[in-house]
C-alpha atoms as a PDB file:
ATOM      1  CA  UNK A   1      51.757   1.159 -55.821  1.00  0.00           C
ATOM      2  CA  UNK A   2      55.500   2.126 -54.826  1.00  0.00           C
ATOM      3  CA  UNK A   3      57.949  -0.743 -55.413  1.00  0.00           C
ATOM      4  CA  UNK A   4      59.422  -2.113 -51.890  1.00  0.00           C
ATOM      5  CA  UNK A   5      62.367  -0.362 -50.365  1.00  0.00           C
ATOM      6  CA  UNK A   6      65.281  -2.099 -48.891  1.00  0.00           C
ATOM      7  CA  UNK A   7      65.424  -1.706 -44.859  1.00  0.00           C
ATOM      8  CA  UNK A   8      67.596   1.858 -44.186  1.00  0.00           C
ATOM      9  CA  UNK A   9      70.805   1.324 -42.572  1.00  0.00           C
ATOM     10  CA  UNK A  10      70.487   1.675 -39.122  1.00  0.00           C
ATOM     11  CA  UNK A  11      74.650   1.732 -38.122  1.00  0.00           C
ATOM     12  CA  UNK A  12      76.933   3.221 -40.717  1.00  0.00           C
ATOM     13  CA  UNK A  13      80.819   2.501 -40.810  1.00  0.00           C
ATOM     14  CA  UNK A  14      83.344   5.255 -39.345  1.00  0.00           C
ATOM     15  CA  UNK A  15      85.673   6.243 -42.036  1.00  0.00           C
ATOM     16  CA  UNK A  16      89.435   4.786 -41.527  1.00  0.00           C
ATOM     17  CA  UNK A  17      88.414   1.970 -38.619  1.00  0.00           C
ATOM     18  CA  UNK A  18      84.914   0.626 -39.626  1.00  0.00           C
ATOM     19  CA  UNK A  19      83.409   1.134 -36.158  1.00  0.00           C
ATOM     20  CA  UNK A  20      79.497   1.501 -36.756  1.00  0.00           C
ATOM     21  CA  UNK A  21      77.773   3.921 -35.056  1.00  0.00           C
ATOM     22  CA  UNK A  22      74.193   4.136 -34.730  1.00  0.00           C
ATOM     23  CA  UNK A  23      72.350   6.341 -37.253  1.00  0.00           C
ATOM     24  CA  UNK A  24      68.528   6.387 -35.406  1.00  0.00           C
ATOM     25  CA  UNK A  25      68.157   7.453 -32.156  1.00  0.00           C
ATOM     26  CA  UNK A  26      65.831   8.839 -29.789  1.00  0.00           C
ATOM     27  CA  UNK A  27      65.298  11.562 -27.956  1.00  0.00           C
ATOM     28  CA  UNK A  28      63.829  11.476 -24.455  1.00  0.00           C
ATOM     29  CA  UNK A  29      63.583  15.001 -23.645  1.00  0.00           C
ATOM     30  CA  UNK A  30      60.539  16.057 -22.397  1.00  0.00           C
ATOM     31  CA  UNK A  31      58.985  12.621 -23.330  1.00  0.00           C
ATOM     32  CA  UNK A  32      60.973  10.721 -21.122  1.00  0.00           C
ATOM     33  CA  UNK A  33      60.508  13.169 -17.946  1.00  0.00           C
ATOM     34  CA  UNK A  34      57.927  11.669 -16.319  1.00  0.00           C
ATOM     35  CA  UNK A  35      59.524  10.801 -12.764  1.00  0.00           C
ATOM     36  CA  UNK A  36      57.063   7.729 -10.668  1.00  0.00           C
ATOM     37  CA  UNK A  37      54.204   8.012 -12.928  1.00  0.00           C
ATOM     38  CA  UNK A  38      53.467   4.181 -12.974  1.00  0.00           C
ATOM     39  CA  UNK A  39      51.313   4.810 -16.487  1.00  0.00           C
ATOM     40  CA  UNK A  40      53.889   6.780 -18.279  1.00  0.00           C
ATOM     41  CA  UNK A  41      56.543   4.396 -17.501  1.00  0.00           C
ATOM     42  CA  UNK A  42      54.664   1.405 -19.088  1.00  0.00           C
ATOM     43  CA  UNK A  43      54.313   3.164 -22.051  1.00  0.00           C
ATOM     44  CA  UNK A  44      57.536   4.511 -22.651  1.00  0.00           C
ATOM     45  CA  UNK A  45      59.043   0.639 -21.720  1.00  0.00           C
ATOM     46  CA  UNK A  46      56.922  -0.433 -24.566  1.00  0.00           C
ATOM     47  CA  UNK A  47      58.405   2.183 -27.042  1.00  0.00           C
ATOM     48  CA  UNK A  48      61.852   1.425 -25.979  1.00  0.00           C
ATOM     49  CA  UNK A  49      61.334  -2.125 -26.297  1.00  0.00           C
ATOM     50  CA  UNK A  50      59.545  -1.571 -30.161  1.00  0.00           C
ATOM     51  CA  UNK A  51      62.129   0.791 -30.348  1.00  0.00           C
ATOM     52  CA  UNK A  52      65.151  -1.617 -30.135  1.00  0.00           C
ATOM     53  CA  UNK A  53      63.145  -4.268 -31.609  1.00  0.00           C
ATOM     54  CA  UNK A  54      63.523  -2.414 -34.821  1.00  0.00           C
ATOM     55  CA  UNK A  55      67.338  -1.825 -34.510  1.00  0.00           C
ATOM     56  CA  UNK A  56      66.916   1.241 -32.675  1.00  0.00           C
ATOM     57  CA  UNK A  57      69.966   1.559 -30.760  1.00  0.00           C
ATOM     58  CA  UNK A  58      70.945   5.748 -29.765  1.00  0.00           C
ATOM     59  CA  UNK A  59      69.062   7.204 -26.797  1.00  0.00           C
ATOM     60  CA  UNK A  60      69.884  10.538 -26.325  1.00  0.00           C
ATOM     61  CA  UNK A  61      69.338  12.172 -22.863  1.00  0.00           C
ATOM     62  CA  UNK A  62      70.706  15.226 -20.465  1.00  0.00           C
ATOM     63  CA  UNK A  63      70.877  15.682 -16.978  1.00  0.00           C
ATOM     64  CA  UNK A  64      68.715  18.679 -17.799  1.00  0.00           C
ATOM     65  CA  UNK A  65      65.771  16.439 -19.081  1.00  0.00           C
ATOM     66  CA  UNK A  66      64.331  15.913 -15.632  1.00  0.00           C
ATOM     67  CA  UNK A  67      64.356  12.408 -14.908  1.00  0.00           C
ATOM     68  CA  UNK A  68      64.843  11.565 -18.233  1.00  0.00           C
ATOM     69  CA  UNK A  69      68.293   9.544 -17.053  1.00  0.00           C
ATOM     70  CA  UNK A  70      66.558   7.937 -14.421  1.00  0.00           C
ATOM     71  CA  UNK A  71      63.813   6.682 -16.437  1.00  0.00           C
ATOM     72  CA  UNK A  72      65.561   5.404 -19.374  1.00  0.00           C
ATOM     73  CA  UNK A  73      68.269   3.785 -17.127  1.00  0.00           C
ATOM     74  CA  UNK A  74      65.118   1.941 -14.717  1.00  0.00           C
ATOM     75  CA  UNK A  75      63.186   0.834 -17.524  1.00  0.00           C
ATOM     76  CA  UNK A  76      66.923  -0.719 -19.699  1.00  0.00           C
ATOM     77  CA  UNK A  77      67.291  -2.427 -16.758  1.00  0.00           C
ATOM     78  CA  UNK A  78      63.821  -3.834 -16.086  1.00  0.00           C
ATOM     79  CA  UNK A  79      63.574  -5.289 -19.860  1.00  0.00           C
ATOM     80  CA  UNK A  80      67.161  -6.202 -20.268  1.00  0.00           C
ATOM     81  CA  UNK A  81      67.700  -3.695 -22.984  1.00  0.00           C
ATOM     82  CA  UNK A  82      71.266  -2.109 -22.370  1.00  0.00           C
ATOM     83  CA  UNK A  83      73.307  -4.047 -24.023  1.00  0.00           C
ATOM     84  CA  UNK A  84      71.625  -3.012 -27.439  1.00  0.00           C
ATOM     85  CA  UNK A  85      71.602   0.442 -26.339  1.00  0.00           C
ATOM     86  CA  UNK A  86      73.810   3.319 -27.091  1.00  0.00           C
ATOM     87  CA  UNK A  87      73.422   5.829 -24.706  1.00  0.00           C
ATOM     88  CA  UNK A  88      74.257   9.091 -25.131  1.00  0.00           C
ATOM     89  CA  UNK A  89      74.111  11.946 -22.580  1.00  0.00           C
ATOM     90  CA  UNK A  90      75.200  15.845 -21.968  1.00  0.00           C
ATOM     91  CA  UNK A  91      77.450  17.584 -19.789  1.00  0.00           C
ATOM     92  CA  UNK A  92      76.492  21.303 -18.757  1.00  0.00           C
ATOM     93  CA  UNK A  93      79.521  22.171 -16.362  1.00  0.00           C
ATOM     94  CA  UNK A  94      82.197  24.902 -16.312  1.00  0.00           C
ATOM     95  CA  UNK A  95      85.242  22.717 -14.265  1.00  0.00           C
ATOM     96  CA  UNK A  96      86.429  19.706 -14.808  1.00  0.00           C
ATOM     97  CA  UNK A  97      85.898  18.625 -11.088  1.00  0.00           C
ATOM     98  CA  UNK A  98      82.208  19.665 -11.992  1.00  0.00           C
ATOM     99  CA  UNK A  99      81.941  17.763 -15.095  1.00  0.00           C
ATOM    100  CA  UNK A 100      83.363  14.068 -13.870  1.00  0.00           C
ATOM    101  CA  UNK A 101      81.105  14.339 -11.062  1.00  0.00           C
ATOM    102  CA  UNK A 102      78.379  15.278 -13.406  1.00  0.00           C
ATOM    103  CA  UNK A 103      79.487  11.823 -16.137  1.00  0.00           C
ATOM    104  CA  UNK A 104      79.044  10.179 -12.775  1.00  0.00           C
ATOM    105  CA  UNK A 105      75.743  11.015 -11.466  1.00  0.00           C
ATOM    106  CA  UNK A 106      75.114  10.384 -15.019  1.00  0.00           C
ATOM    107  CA  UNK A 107      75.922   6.458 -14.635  1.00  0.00           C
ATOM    108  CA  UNK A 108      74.260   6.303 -11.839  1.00  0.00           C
ATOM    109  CA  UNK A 109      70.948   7.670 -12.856  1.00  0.00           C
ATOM    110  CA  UNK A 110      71.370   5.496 -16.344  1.00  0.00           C
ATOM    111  CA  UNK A 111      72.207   2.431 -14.213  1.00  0.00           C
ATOM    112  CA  UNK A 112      74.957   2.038 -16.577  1.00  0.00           C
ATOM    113  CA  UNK A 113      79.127   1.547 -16.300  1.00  0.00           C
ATOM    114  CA  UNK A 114      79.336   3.396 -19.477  1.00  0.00           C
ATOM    115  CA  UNK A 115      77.911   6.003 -21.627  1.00  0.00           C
ATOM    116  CA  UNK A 116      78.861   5.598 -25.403  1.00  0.00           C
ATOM    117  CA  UNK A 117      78.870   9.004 -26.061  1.00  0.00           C
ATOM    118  CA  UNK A 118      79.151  12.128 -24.024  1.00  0.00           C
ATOM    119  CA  UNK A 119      78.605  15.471 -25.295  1.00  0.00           C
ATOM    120  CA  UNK A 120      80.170  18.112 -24.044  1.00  0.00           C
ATOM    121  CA  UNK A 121      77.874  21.618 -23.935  1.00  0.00           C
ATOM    122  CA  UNK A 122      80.368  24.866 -22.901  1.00  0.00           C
ATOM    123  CA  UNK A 123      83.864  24.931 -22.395  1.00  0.00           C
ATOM    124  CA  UNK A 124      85.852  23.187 -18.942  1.00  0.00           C
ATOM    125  CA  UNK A 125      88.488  25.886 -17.440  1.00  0.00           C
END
């Protein structure tokens, strides 16, 4: 019988400042692309929910995921789970003009007035 393991850390202390990031996340990429479908989105509130109810906390999504932004912005909202999220999206422009409108579609589709962490995929001129 293996010997119980302490819980795994799920934030982990930036070098020099001690801010904690979030060391689990999840992906919603394909998974979360699932537009209306009344079914899918029950299910997927439930995983988000059992996901943050065991200190999940990164959700990591792309305006290229479909609705993906939509849905995990609709169903944050609908079980009051934003504030324990870090969210996490992409940016797949080539202008800068391009790119803030992109971060703010982004918001809007999260239902969020921030995004902890924005990747940035190619290059702005």
């Amino acid at each position: 019988m293996l010997a119980h393991a302490a819980p795994l850390p799920t934030a982990r202390a930036i070098p020099g400042d001690g801010r904690r990031l979030p060391v689990v996340g999840l992906g919603t990429w394909q998974t979360f692309d699932v537009g209306a479908d009344t079914a899918a989105r029950a299910n997927l509130g439930r995983l988000l929910a059992r996901f943050v109810e065991q200190d999940g906390q990164a959700v990591d999504n792309s305006p290229m995921y479909g609705s993906a932004e939509a849905v995990v912005g609709d169903l944050a909202r609908e079980r009051g789970l934003r504030q324990r999220l870090f969210l996490a999206t992409k940016m797949w422009t080539r202008s800068a003009e391009a790119g803030i409108a992109q971060m703010q579609e982004s918001l809007r589709r999260l239902g969020s007035e921030r995004i902890e962490l924005m990747q940035v995929h190619n290059l702005l001129d």
